[in-house]
C-alpha atoms as a PDB file:
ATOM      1  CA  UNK A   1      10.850  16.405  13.972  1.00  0.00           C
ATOM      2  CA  UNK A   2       9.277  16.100  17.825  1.00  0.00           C
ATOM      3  CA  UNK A   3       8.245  17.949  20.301  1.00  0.00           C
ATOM      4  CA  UNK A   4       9.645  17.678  23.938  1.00  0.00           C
ATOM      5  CA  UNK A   5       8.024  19.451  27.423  1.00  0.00           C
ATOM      6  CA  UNK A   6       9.536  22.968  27.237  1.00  0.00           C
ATOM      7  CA  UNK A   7      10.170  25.485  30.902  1.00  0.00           C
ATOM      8  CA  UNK A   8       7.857  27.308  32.182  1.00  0.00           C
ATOM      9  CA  UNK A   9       8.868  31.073  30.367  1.00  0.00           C
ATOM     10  CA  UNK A  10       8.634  29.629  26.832  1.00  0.00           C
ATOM     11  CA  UNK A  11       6.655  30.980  24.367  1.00  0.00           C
ATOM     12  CA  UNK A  12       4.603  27.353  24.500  1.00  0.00           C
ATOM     13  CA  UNK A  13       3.842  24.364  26.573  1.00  0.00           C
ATOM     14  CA  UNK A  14       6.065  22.192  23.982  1.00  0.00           C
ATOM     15  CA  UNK A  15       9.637  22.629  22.484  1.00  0.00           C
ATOM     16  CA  UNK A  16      10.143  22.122  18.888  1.00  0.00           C
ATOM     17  CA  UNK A  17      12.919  19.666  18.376  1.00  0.00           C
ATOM     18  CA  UNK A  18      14.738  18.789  15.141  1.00  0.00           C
ATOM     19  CA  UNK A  19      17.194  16.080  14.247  1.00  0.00           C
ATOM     20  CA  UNK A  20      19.722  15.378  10.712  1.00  0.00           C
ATOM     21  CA  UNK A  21      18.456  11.828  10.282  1.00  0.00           C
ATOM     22  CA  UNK A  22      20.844  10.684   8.542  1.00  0.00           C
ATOM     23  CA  UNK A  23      24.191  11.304  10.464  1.00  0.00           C
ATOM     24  CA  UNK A  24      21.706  11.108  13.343  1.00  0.00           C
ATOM     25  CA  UNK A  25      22.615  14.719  14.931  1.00  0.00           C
ATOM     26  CA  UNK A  26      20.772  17.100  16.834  1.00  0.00           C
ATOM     27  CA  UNK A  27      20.093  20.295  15.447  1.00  0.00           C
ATOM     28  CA  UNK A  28      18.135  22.883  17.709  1.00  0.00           C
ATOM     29  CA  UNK A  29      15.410  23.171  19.711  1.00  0.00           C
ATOM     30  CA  UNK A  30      12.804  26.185  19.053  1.00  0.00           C
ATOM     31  CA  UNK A  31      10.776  27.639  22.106  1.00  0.00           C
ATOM     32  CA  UNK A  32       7.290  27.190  20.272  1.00  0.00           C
ATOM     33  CA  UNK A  33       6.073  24.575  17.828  1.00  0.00           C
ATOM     34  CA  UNK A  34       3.441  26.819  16.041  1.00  0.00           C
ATOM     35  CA  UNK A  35       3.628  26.782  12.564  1.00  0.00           C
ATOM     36  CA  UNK A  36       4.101  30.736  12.317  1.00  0.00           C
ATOM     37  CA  UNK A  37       6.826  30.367  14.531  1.00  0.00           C
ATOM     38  CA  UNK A  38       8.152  27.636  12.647  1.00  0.00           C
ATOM     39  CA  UNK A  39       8.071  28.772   9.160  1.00  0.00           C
ATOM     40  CA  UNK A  40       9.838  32.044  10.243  1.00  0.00           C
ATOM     41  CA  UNK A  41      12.479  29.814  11.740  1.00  0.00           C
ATOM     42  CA  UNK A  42      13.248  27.820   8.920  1.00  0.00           C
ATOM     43  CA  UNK A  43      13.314  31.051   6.465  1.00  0.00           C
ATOM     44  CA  UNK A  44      16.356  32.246   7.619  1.00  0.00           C
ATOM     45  CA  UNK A  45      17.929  29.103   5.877  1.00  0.00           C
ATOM     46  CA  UNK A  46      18.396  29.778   1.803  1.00  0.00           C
ATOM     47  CA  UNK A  47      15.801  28.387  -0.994  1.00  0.00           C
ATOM     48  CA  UNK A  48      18.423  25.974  -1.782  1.00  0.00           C
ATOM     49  CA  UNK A  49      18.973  24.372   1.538  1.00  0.00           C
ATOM     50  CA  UNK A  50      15.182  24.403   2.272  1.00  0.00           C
ATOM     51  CA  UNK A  51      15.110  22.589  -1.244  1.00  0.00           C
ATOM     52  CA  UNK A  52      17.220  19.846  -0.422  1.00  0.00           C
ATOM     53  CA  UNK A  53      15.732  18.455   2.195  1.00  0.00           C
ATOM     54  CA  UNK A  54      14.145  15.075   0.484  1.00  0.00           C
ATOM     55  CA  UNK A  55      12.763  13.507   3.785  1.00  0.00           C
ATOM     56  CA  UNK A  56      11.002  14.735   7.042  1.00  0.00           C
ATOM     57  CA  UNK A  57      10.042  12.225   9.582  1.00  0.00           C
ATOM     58  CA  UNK A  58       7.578  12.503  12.170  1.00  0.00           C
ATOM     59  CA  UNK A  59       4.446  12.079  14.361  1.00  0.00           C
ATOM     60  CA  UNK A  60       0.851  12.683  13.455  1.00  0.00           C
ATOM     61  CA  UNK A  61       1.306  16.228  14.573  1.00  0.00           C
ATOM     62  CA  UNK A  62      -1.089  17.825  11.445  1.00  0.00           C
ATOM     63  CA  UNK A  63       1.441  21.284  11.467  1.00  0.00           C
ATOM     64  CA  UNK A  64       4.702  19.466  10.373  1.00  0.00           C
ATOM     65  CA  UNK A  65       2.998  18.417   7.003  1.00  0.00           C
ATOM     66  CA  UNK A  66       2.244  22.238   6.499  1.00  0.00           C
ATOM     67  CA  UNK A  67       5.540  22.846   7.668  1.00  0.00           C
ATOM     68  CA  UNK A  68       6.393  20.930   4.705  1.00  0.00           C
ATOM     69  CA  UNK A  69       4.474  22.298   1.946  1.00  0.00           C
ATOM     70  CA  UNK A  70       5.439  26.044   2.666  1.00  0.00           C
ATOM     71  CA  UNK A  71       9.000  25.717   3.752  1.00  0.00           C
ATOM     72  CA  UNK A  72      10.178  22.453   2.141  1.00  0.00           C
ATOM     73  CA  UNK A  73       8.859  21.765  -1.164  1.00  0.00           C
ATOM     74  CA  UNK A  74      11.009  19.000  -2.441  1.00  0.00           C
ATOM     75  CA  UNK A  75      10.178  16.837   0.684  1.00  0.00           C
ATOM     76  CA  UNK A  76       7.988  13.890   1.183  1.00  0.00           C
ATOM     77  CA  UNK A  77       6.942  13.547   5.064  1.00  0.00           C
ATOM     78  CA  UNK A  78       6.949  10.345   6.506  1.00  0.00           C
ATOM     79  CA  UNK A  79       4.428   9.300   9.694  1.00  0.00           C
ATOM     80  CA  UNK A  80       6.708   7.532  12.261  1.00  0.00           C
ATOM     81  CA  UNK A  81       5.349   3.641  12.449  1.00  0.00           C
ATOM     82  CA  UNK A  82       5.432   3.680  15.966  1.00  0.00           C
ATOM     83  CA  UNK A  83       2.604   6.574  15.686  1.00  0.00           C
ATOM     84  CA  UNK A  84       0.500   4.641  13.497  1.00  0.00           C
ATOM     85  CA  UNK A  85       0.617   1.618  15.659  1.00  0.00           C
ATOM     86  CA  UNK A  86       0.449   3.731  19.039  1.00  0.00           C
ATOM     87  CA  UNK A  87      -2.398   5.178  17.808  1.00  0.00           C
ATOM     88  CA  UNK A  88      -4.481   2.629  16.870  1.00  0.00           C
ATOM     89  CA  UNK A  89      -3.631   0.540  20.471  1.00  0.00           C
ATOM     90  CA  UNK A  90      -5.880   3.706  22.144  1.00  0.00           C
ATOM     91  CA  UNK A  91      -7.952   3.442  20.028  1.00  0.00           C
ATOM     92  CA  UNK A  92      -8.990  -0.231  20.914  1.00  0.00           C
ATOM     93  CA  UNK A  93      -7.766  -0.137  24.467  1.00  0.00           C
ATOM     94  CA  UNK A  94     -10.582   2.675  24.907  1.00  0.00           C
ATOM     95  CA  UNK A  95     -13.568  -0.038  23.266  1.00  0.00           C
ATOM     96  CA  UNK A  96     -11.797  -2.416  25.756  1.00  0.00           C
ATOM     97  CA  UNK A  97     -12.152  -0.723  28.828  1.00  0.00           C
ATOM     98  CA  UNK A  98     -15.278   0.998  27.694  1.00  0.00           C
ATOM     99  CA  UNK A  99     -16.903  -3.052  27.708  1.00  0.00           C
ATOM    100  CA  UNK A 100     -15.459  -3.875  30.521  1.00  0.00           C
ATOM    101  CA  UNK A 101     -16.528  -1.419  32.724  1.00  0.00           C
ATOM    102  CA  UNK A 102     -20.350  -2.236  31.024  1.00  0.00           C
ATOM    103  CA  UNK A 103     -19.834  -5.200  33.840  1.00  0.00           C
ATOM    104  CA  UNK A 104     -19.533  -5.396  37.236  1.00  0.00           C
ATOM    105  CA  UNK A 105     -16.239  -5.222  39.052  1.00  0.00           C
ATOM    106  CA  UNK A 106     -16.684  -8.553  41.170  1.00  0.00           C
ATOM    107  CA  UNK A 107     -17.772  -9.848  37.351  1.00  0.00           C
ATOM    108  CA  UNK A 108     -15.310 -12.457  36.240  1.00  0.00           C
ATOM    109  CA  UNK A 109     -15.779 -10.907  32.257  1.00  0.00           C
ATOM    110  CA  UNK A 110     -14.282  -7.798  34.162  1.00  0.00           C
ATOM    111  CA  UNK A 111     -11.473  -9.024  35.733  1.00  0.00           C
ATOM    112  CA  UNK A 112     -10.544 -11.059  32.779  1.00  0.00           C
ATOM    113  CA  UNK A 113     -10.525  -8.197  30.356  1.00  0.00           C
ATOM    114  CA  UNK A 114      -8.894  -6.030  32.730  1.00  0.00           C
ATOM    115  CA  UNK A 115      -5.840  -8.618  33.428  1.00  0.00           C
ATOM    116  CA  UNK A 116      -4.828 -10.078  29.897  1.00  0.00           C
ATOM    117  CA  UNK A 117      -4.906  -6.880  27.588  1.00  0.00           C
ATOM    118  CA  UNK A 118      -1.306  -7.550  27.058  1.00  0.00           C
ATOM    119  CA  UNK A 119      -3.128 -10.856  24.840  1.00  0.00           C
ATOM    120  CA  UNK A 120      -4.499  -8.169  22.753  1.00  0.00           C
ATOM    121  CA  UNK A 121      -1.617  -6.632  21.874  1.00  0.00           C
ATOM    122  CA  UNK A 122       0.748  -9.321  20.866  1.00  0.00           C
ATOM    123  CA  UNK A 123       0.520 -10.411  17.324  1.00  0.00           C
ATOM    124  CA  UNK A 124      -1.844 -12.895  17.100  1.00  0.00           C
ATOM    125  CA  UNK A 125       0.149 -15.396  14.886  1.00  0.00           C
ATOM    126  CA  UNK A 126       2.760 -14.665  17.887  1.00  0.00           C
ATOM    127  CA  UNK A 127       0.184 -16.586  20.285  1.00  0.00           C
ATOM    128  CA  UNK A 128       0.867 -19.497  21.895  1.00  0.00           C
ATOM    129  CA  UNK A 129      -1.696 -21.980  20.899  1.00  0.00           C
ATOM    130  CA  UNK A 130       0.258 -25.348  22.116  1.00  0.00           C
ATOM    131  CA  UNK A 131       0.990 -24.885  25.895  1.00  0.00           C
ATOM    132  CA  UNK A 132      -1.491 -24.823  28.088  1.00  0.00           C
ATOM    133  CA  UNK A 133      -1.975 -23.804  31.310  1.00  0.00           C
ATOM    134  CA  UNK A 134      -4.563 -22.449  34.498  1.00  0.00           C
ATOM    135  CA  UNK A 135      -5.642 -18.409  33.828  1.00  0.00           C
ATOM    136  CA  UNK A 136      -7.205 -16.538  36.890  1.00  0.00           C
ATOM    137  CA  UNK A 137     -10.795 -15.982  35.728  1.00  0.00           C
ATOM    138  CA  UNK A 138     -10.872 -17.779  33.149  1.00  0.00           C
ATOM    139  CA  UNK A 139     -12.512 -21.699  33.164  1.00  0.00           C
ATOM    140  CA  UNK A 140     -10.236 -24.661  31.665  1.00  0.00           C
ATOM    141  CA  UNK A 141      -7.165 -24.903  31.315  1.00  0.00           C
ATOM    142  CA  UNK A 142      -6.340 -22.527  27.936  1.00  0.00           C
ATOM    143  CA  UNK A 143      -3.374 -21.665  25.621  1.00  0.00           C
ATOM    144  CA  UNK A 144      -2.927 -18.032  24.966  1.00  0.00           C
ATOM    145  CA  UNK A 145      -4.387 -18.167  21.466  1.00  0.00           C
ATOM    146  CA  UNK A 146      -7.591 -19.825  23.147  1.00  0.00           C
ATOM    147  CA  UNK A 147      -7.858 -16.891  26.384  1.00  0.00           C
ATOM    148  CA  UNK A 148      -8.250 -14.216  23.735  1.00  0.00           C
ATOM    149  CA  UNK A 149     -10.678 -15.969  21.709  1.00  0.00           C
ATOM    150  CA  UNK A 150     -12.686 -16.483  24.878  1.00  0.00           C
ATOM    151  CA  UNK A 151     -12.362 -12.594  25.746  1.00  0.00           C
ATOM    152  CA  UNK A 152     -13.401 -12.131  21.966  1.00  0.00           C
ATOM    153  CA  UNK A 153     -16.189 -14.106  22.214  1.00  0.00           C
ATOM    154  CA  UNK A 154     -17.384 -11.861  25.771  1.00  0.00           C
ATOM    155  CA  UNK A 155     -18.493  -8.708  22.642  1.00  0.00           C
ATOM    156  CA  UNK A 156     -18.563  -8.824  18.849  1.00  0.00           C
ATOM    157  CA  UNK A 157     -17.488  -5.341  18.904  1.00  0.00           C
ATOM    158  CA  UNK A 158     -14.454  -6.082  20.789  1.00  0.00           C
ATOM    159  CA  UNK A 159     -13.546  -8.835  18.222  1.00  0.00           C
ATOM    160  CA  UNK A 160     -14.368  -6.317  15.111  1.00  0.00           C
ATOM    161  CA  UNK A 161     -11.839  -3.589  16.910  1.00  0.00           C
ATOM    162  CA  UNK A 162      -9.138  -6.107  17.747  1.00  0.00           C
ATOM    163  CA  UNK A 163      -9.117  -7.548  14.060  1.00  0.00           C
ATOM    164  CA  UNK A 164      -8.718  -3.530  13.051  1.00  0.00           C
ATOM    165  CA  UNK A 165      -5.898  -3.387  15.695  1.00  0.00           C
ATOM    166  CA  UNK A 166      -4.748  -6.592  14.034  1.00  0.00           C
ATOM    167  CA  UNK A 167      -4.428  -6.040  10.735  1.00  0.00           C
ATOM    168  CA  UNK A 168      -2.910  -2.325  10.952  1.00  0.00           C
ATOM    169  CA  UNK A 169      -0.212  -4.337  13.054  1.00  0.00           C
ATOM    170  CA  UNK A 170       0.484  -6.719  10.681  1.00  0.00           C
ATOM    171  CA  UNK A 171       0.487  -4.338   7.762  1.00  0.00           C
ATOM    172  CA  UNK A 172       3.146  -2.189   9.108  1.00  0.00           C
ATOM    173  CA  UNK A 173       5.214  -4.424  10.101  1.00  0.00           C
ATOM    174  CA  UNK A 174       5.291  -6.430   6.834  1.00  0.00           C
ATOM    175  CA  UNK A 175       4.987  -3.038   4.823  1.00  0.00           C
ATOM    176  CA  UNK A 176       1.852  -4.069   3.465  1.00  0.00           C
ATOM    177  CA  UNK A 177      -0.348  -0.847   1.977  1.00  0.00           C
ATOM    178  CA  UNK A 178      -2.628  -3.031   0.519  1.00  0.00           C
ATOM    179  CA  UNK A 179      -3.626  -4.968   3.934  1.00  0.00           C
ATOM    180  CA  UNK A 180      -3.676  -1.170   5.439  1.00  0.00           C
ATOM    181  CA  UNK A 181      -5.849   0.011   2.769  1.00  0.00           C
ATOM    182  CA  UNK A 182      -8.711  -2.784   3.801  1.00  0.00           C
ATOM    183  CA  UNK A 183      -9.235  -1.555   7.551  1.00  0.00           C
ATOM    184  CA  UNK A 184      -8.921   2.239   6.530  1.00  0.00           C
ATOM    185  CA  UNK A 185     -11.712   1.619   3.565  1.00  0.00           C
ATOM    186  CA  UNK A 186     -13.875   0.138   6.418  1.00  0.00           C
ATOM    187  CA  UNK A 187     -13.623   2.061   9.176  1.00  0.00           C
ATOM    188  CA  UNK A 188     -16.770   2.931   9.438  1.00  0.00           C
ATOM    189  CA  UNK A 189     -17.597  -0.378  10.037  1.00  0.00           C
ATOM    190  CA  UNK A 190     -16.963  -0.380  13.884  1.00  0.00           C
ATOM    191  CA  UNK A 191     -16.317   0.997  17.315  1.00  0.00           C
ATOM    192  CA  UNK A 192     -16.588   4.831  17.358  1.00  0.00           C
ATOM    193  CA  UNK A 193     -13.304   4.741  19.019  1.00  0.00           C
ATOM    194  CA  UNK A 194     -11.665   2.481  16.360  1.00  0.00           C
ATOM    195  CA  UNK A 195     -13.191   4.680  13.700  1.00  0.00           C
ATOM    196  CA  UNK A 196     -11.585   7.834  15.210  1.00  0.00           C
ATOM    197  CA  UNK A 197      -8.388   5.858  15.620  1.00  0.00           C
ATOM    198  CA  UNK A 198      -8.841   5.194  12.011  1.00  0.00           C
ATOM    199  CA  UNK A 199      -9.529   8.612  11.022  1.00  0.00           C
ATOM    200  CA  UNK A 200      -6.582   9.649  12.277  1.00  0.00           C
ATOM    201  CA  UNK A 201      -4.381   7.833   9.440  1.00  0.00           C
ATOM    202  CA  UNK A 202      -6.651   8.367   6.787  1.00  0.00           C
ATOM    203  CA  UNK A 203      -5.923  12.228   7.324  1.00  0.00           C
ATOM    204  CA  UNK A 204      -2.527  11.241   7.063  1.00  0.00           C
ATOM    205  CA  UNK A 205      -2.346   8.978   4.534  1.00  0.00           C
ATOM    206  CA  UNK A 206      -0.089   9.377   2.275  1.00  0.00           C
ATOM    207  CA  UNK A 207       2.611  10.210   4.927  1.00  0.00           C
ATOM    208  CA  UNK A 208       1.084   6.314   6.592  1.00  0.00           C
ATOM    209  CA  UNK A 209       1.937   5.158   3.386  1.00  0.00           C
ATOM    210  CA  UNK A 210       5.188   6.735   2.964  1.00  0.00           C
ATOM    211  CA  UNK A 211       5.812   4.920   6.429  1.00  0.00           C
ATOM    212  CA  UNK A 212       5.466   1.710   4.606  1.00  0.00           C
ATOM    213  CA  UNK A 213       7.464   2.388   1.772  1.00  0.00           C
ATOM    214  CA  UNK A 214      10.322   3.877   3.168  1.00  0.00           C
ATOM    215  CA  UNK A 215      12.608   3.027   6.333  1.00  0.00           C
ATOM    216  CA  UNK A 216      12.808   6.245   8.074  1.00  0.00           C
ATOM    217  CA  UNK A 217      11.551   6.372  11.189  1.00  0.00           C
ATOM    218  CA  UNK A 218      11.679   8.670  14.238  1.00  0.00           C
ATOM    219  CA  UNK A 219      13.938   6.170  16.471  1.00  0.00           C
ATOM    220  CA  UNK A 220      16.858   8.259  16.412  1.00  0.00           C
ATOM    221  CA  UNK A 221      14.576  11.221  17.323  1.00  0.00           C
ATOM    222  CA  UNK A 222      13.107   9.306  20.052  1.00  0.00           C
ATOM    223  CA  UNK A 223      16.758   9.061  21.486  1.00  0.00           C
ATOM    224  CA  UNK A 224      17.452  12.117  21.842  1.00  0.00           C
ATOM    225  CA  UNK A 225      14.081  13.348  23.155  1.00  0.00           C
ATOM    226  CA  UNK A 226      15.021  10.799  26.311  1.00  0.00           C
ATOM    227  CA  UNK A 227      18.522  12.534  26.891  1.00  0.00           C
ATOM    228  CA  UNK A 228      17.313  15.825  26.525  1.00  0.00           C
ATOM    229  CA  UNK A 229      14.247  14.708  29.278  1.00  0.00           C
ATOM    230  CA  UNK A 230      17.428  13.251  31.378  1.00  0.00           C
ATOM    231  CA  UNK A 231      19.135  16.848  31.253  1.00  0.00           C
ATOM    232  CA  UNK A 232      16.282  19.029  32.702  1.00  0.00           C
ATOM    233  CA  UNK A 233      15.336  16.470  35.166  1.00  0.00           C
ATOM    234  CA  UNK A 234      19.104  16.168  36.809  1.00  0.00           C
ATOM    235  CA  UNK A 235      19.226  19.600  36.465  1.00  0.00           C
ATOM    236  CA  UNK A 236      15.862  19.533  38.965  1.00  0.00           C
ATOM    237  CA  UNK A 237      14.322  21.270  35.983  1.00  0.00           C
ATOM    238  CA  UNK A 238      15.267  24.838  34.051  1.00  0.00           C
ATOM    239  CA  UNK A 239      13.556  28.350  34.275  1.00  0.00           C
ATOM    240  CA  UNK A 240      15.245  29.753  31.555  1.00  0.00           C
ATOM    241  CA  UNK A 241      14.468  28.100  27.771  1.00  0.00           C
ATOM    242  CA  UNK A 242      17.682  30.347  26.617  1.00  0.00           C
ATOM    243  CA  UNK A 243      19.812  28.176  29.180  1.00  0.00           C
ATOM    244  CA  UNK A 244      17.982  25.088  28.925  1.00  0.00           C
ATOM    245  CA  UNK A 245      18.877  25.422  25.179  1.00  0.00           C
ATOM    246  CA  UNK A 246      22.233  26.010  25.741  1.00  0.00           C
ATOM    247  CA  UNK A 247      22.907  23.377  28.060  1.00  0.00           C
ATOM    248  CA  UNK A 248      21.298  21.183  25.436  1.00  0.00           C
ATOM    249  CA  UNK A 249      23.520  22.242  22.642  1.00  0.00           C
ATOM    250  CA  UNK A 250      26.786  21.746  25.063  1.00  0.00           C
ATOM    251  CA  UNK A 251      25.356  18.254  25.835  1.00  0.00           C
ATOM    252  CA  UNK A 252      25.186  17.173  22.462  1.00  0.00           C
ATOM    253  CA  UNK A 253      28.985  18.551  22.058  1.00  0.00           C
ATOM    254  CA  UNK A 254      27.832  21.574  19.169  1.00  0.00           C
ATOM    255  CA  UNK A 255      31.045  23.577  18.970  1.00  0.00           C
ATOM    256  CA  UNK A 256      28.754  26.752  18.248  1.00  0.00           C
ATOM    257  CA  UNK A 257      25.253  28.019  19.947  1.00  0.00           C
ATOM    258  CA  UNK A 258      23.049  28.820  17.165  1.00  0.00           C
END
């Protein structure tokens, strides 16, 4: 389940969109996302088929777990890992900018943070610590390993939010709960923007761990978001959701509108 930028008469700003992950097909796309609409949507399908639905996939969007509970009992819902990771990267790029811009523009601190964020984001056992070379703004000659420790070193909050950013990293992508479970306990610990970052998954934690445990993820979803965005846009945009719905359908080769 996603949402993607709906026309301008829709009943809201955002389409509903919905995918079978498995055979990775489209389904439909629903005019409004809101939960009333959504549940009277999905009633029209029988108890059984509603039952059978085992998995739902998605982003941190709090009315798809709801969606669950009332419409699809027998399904566990699963946070998509790129959400989990996305979110925490704001999170920390928000401390980051918020200490830089605590300096001067002209400051080299400033221009330093500003340049290498990428740094930040690349898993730090992923760091070059063997080559070295000149960095703009930055004394010595460093390896990439040493640059971010000398960023780290410019705030201690920085370095508290980037070893939250770090270990969430890490955890998903060696599907590690436990490792998870030690920056979520702790959250309090730093950066109000880390902590709301933080918050985030720990209202969603049992779909976060789900994420872990299980391979689904919203990839396929993600896919078809893009060629639906690459439909309205060569088509200079639609006025009409009934048409932009229909093309849609055609486009992904549905033998019947819904």
């Amino acid at each position: 389940m996603d949402e993607v930028k709906s026309t301008k008469d829709a009943k809201g700003s955002m389409s509903f969109v919905f995918m079978d992950g498995i055979r990775c097909e489209f389904l439909d796309i629903l005019e409004s996302r809101t939960l009333y609409d959504l549940e009277n949507y999905f009633r029209r399908y029988t108890k059984k088929a509603r039952e059978s639905v085992k998995v739902i996939v998605t982003d941190m969007n709090y009315t798809y777990p709801k969606l669950a509970e009332s419409i699809f009992p027998n399904a566990i819902v699963v946070t998509d890992r790129f959400h989990i990771v996305n979110s925490v990267i704001r999170g920390f790029t928000r401390v980051r900018i918020r200490i830089m811009k605590s300096y001067a523009p002209s400051n080299m601190k400033y221009k330093a943070l500003k340049r290498y964020w990428r740094l930040f984001l690349k898993p730090n056992e992923k760091l070059d610590f063997k080559k070295y070379s000149n960095y703009i703004n930055i004394p010595g000659s460093q390896t990439e390993n040493s640059v971010v420790e000398y960023l780290l070193d410019i705030n201690e909050e920085l370095r508290e939010a980037y070893n939250q950013l770090q270990t969430v990293m890490s955890a998903v992508r060696y599907r590690d709960i436990a490792r998870l479970e030690t920056v979520l306990d702790g959250k309090d610990n730093g950066s109000e923007e880390m902590t709301k970052a933080l918050n985030a998954l720990v209202e969603n934690r049992e779909s976060v761990d789900n994420a872990l445990r299980y391979e689904f993820s919203n990839g396929p979803m993600e896919g078809i978001n893009n060629k639906i965005k690459v439909i309205k846009r060569v088509a200079y945009g639609f006025g009409c959701f009934t048409s932009f719905r229909v093309r849609i359908h055609l486009a992904f080769g549905l033998k019947k509108i819904a």
